[in-house]
PDB file of N, CA and C in Angstrom:
ATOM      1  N   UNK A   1     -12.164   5.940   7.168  1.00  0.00           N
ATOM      2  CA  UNK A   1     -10.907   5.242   7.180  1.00  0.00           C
ATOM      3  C   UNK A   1      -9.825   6.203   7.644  1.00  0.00           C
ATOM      4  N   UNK A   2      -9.316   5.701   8.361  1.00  0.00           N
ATOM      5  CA  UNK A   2      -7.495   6.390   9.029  1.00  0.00           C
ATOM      6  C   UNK A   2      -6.441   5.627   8.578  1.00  0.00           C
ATOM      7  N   UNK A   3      -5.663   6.224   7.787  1.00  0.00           N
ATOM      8  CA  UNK A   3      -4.241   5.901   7.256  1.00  0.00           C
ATOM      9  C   UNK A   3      -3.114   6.457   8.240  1.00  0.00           C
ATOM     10  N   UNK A   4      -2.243   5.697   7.971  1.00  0.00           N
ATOM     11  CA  UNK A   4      -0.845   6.792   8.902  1.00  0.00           C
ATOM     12  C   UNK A   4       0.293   6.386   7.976  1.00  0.00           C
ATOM     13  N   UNK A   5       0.997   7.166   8.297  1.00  0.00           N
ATOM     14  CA  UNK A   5       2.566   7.447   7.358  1.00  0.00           C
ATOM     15  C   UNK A   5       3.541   7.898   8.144  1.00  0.00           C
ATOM     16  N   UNK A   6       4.190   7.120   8.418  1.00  0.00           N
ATOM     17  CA  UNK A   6       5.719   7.599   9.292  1.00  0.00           C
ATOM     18  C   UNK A   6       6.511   8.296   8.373  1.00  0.00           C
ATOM     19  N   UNK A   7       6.672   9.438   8.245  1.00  0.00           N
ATOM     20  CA  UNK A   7       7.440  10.592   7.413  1.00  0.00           C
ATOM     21  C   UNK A   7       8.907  10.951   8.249  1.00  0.00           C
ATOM     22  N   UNK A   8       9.684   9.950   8.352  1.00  0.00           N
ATOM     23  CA  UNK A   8      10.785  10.959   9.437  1.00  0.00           C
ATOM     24  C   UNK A   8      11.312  11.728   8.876  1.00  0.00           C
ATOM     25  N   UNK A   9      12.479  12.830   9.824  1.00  0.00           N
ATOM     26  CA  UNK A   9      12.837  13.944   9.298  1.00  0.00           C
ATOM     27  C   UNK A   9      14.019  13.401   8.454  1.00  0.00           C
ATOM     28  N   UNK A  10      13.966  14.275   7.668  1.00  0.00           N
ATOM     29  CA  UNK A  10      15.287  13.863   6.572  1.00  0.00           C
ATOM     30  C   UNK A  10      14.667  13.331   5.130  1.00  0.00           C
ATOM     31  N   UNK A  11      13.716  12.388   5.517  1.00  0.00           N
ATOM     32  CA  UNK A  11      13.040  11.774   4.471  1.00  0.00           C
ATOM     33  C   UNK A  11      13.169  12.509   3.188  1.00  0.00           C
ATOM     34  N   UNK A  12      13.604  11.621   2.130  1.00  0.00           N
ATOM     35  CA  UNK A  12      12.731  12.382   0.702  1.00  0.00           C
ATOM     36  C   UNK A  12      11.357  12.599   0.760  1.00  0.00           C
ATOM     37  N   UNK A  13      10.675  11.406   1.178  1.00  0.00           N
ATOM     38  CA  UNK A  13       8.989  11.831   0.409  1.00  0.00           C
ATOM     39  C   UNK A  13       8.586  13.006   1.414  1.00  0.00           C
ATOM     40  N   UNK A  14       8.944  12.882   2.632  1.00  0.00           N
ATOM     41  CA  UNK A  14       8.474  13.838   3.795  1.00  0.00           C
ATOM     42  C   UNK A  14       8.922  15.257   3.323  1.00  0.00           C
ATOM     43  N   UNK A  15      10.038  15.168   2.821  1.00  0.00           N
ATOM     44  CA  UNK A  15      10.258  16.746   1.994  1.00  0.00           C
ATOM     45  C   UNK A  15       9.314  17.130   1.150  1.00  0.00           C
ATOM     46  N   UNK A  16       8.978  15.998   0.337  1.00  0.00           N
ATOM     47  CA  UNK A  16       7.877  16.295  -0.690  1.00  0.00           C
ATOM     48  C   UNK A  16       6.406  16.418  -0.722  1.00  0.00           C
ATOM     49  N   UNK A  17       6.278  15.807   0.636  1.00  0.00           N
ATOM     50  CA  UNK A  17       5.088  15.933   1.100  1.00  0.00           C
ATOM     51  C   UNK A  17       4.792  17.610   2.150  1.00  0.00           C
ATOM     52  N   UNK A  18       5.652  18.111   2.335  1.00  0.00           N
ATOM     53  CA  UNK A  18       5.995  19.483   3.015  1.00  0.00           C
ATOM     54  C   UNK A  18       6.078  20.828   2.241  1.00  0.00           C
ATOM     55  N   UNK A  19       6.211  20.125   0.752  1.00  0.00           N
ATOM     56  CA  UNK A  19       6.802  21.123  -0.372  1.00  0.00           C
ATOM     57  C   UNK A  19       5.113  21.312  -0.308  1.00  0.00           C
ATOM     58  N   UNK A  20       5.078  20.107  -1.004  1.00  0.00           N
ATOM     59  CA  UNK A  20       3.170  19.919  -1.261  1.00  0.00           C
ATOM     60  C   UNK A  20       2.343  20.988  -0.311  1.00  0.00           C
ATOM     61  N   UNK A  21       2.040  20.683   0.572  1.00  0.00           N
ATOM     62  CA  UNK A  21       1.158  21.047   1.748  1.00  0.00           C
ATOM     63  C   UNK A  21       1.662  22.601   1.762  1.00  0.00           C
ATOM     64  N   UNK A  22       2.613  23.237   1.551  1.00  0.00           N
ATOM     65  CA  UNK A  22       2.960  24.455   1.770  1.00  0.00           C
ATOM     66  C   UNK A  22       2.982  25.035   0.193  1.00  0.00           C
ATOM     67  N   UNK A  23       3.075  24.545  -0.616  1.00  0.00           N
ATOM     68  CA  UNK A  23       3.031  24.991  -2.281  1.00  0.00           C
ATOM     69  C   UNK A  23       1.253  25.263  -2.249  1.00  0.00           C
ATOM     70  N   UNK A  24       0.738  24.334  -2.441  1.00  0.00           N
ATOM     71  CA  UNK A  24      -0.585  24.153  -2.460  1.00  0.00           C
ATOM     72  C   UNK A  24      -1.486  24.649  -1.375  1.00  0.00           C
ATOM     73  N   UNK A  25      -1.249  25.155  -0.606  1.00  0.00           N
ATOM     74  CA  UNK A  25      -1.742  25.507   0.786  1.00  0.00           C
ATOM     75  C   UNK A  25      -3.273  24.751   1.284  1.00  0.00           C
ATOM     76  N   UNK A  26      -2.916  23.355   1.525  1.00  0.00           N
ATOM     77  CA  UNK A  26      -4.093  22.394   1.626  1.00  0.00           C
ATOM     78  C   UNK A  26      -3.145  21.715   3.216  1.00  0.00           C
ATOM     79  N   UNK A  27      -4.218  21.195   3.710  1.00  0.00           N
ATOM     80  CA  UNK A  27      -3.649  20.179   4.475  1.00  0.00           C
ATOM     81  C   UNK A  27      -3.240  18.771   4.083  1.00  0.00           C
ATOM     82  N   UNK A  28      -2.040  18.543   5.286  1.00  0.00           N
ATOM     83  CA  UNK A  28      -1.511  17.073   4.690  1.00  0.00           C
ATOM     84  C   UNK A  28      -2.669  16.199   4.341  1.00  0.00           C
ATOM     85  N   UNK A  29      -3.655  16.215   5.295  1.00  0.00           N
ATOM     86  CA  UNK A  29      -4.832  15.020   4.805  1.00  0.00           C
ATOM     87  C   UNK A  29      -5.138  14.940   3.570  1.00  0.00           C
ATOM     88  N   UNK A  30      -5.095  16.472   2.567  1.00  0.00           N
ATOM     89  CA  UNK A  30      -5.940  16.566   1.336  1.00  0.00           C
ATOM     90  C   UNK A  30      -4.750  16.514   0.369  1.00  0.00           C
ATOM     91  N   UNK A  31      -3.305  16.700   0.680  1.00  0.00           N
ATOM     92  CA  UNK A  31      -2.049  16.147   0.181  1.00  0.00           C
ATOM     93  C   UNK A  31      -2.476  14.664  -0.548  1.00  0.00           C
ATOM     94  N   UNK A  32      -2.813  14.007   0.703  1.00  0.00           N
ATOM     95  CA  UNK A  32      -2.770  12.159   0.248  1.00  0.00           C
ATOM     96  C   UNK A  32      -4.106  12.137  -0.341  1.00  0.00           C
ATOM     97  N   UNK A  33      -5.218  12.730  -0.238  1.00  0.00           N
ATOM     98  CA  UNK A  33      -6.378  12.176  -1.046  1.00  0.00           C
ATOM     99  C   UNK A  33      -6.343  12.366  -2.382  1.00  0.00           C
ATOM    100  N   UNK A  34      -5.381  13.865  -2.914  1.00  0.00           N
ATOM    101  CA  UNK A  34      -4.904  13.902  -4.025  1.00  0.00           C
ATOM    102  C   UNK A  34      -3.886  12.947  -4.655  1.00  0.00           C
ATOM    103  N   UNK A  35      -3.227  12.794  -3.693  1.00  0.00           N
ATOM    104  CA  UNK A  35      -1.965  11.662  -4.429  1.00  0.00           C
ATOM    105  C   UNK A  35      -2.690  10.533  -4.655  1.00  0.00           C
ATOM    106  N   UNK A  36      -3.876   9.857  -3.991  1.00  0.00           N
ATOM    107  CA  UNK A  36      -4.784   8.887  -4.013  1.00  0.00           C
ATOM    108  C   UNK A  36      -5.632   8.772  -5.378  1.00  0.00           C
ATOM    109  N   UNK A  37      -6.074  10.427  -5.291  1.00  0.00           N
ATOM    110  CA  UNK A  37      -6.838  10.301  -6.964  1.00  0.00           C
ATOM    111  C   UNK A  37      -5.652  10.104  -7.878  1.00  0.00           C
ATOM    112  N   UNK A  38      -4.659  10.986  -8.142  1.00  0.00           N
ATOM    113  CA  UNK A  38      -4.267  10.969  -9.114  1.00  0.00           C
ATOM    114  C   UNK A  38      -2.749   9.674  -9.183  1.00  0.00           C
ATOM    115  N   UNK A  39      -2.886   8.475  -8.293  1.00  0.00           N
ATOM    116  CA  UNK A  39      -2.315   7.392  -8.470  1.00  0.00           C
ATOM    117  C   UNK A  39      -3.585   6.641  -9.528  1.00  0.00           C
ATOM    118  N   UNK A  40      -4.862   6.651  -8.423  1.00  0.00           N
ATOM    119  CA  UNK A  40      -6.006   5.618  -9.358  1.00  0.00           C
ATOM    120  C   UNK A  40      -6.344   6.210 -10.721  1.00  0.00           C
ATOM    121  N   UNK A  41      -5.838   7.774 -11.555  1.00  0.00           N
ATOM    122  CA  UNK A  41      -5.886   8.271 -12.251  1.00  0.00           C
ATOM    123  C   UNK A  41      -4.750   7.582 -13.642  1.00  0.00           C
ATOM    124  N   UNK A  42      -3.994   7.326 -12.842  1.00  0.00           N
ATOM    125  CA  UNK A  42      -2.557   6.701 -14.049  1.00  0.00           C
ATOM    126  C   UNK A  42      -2.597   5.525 -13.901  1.00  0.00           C
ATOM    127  N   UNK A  43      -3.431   4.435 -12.647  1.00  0.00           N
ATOM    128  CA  UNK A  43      -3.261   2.972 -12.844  1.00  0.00           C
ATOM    129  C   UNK A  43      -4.568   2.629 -13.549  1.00  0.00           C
ATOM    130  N   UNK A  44      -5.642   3.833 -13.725  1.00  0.00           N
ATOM    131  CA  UNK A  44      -6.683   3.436 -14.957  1.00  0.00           C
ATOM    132  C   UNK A  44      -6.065   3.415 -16.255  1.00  0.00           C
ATOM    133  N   UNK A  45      -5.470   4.595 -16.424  1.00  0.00           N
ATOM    134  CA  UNK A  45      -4.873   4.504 -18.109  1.00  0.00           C
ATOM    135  C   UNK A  45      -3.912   3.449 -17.973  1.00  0.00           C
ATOM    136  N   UNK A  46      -3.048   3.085 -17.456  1.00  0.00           N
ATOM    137  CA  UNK A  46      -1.778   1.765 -17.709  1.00  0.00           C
ATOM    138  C   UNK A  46      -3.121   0.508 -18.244  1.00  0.00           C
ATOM    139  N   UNK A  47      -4.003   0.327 -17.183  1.00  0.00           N
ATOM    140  CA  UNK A  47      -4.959  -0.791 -17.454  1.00  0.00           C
ATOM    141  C   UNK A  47      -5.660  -0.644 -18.577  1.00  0.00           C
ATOM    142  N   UNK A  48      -6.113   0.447 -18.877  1.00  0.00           N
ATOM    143  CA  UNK A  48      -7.125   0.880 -20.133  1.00  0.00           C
ATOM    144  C   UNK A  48      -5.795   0.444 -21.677  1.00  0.00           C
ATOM    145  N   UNK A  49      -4.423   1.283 -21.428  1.00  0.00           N
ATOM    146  CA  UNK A  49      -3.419   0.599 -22.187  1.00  0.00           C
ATOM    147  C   UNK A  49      -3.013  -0.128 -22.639  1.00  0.00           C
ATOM    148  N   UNK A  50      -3.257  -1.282 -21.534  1.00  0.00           N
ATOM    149  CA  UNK A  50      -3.005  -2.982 -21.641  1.00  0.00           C
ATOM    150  C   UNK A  50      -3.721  -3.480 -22.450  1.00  0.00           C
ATOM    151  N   UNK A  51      -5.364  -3.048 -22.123  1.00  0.00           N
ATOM    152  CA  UNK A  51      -5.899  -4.119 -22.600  1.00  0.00           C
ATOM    153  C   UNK A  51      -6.664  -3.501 -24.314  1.00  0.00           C
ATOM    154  N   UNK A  52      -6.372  -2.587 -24.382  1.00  0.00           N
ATOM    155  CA  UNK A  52      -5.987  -1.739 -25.783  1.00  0.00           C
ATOM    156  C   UNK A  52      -5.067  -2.411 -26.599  1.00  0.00           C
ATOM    157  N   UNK A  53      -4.231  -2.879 -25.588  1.00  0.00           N
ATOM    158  CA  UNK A  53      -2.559  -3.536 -26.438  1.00  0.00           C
ATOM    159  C   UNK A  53      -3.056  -5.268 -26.623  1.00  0.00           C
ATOM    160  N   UNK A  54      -3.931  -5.691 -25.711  1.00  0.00           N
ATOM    161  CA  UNK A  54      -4.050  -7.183 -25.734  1.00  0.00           C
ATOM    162  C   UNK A  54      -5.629  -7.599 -25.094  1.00  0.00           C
ATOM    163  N   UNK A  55      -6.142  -7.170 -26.734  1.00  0.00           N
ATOM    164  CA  UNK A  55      -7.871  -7.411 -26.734  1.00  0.00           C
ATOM    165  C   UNK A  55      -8.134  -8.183 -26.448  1.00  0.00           C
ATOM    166  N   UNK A  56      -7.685  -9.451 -27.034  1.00  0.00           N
ATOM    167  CA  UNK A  56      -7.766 -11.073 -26.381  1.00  0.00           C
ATOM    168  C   UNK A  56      -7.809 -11.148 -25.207  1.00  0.00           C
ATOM    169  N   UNK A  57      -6.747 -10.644 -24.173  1.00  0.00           N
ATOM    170  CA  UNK A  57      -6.660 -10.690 -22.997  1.00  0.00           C
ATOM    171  C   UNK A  57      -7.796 -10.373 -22.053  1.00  0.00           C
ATOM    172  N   UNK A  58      -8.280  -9.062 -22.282  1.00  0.00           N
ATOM    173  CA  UNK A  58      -8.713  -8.421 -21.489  1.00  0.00           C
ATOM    174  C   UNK A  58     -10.137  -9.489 -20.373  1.00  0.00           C
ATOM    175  N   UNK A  59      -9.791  -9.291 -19.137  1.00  0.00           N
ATOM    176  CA  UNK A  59     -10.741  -9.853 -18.429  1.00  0.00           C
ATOM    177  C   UNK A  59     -12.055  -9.189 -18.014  1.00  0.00           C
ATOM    178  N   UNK A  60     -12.138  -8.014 -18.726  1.00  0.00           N
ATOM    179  CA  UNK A  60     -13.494  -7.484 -18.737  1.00  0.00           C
ATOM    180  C   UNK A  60     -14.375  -7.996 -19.612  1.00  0.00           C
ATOM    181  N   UNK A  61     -13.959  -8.302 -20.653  1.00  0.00           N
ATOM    182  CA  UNK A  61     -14.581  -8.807 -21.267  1.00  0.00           C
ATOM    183  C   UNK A  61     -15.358 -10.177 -21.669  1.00  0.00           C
ATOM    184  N   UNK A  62     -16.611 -10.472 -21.632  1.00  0.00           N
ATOM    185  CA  UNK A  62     -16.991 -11.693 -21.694  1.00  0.00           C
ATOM    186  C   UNK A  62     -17.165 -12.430 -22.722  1.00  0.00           C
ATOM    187  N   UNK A  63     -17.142 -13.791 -22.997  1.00  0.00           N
ATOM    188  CA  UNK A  63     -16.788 -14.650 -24.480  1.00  0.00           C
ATOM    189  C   UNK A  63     -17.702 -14.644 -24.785  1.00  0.00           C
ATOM    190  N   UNK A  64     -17.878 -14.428 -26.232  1.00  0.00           N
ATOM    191  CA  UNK A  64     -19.206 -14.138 -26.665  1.00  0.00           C
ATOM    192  C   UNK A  64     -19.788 -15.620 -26.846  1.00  0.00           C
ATOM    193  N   UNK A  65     -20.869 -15.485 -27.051  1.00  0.00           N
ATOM    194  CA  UNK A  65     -21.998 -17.136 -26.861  1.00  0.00           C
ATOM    195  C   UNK A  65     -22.049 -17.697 -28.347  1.00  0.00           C
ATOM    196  N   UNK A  66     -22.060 -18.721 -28.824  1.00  0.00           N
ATOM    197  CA  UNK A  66     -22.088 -18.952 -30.249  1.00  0.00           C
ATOM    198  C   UNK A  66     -22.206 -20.243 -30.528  1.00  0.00           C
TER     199      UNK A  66
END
């Protein structure tokens, strides 16, 4: 898969993505695969949270047979 990101100059994230890549001394590519893990890293716990908060809810779960 190929992603693209128009970063123009001036940008906030493009600053931050420059800080990144030069702090960390990785390339931009491995910049976003990290920001990639560690987005799907915090939208597991929010979900794991939820349905912690609202057992009833949860759609993983299947109704038991009875």
């Amino acid at each position: 898969m190929r992603a693209a990101a128009v970063l123009k100059p001036g940008d906030y994230v493009r600053s931050l993505y420059e800080e990144l890549v030069s702090d960390m001394g990785i390339s931009g590519a491995e910049v976003v695969r990290e920001a990639l893990i560690e987005l799907h890293k915090r939208e597991s716990r929010r979900k794991a949270r939820r349905a912690a908060a609202n057992p009833d809810t949860d759609p993983q779960e299947l109704p038991q047979a009875g």
